[in-house]
Protein backbone atom coordinates (compact mmCIF):
# COMPACT_ATOMS: atom_id res chain seq x y z
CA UNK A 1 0.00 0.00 0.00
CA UNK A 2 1.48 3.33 -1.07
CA UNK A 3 0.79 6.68 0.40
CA UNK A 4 1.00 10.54 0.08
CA UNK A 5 0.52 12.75 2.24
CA UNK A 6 -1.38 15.98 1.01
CA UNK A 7 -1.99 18.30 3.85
CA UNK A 8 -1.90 18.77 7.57
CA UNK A 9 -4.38 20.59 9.53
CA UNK A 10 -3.26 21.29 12.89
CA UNK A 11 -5.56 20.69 15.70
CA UNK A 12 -3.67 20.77 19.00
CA UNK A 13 -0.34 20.71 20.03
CA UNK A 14 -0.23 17.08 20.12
CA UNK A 15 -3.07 16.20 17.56
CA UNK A 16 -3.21 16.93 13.68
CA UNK A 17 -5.54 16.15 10.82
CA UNK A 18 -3.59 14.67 7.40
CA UNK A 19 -5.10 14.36 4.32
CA UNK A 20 -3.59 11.47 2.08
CA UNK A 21 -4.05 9.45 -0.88
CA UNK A 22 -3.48 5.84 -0.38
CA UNK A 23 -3.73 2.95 -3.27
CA UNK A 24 -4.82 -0.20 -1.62
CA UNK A 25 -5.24 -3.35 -3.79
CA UNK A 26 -5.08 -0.87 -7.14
CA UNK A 27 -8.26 1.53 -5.97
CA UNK A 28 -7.12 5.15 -4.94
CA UNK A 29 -8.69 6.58 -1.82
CA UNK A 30 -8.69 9.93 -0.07
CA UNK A 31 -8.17 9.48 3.72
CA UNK A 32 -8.72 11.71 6.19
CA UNK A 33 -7.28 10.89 9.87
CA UNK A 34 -6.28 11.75 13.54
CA UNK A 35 -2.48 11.64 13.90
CA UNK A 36 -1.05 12.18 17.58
CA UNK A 37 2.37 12.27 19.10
CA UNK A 38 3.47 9.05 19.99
CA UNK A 39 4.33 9.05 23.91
CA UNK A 40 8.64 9.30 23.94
CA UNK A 41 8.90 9.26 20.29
CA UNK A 42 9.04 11.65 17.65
CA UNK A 43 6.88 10.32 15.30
CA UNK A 44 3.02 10.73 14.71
CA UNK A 45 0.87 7.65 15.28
CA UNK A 46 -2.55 7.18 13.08
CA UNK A 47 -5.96 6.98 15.58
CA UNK A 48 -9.24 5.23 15.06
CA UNK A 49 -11.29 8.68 14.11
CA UNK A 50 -10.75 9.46 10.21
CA UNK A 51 -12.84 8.56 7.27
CA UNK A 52 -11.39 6.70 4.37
CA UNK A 53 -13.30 7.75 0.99
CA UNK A 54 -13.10 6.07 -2.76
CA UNK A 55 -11.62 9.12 -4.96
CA UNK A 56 -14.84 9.31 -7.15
CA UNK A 57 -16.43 10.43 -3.71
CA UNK A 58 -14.76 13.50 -3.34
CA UNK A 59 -16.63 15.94 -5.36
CA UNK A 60 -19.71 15.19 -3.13
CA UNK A 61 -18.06 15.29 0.30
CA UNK A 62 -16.93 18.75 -1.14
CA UNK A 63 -20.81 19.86 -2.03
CA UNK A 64 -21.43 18.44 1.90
CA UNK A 65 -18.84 20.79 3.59
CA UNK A 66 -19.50 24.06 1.15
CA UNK A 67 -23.33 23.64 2.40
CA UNK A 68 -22.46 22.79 6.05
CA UNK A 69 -20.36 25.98 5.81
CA UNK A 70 -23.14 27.95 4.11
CA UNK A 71 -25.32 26.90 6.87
CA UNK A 72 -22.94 27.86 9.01
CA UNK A 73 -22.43 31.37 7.54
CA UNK A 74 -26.20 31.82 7.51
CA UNK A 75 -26.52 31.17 11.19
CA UNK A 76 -23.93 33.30 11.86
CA UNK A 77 -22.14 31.09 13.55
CA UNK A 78 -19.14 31.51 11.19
CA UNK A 79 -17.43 34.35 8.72
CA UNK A 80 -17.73 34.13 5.30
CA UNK A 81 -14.43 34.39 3.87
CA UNK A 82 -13.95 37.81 1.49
């Protein structure tokens, strides 16, 4: 299984989000996953909480989180971005 790491979105000091792609028996997915500091080591260990998508999924997670953050604008609860 090959993988590439994409981006990291920061989280806490000790926690970060990375987006990857990973090939696993010769599909492409996107995954999305926890990564925390591994107690007296310096690397960063994968968690249970992610989400692990088929590529041809992406477009419509995107549509999800442009109308959660729509919503989101809407209520107020967030800033729309200029």
């Amino acid at each position: 299984m090959s993988q590439k790491l994409i981006y990291n979105i920061p989280l806490r000091e000790d926690e970060e989000i990375q987006v990857s792609l990973k090939e696993f028996k010769g599909n492409m997915y996107c995954d999305m996953r926890v990564y925390f500091n591994a107690k007296d080591q310096d690397i960063k260990l994968p968690s249970k909480k992610g989400l692990t998508l088929r590529t041809d999924l992406l477009d419509a997670l995107l549509e999800g989180l442009t109308r959660a953050k729509e919503e989101l604008v809407s209520m107020t609860l967030m800033k729309a971005e200029a």
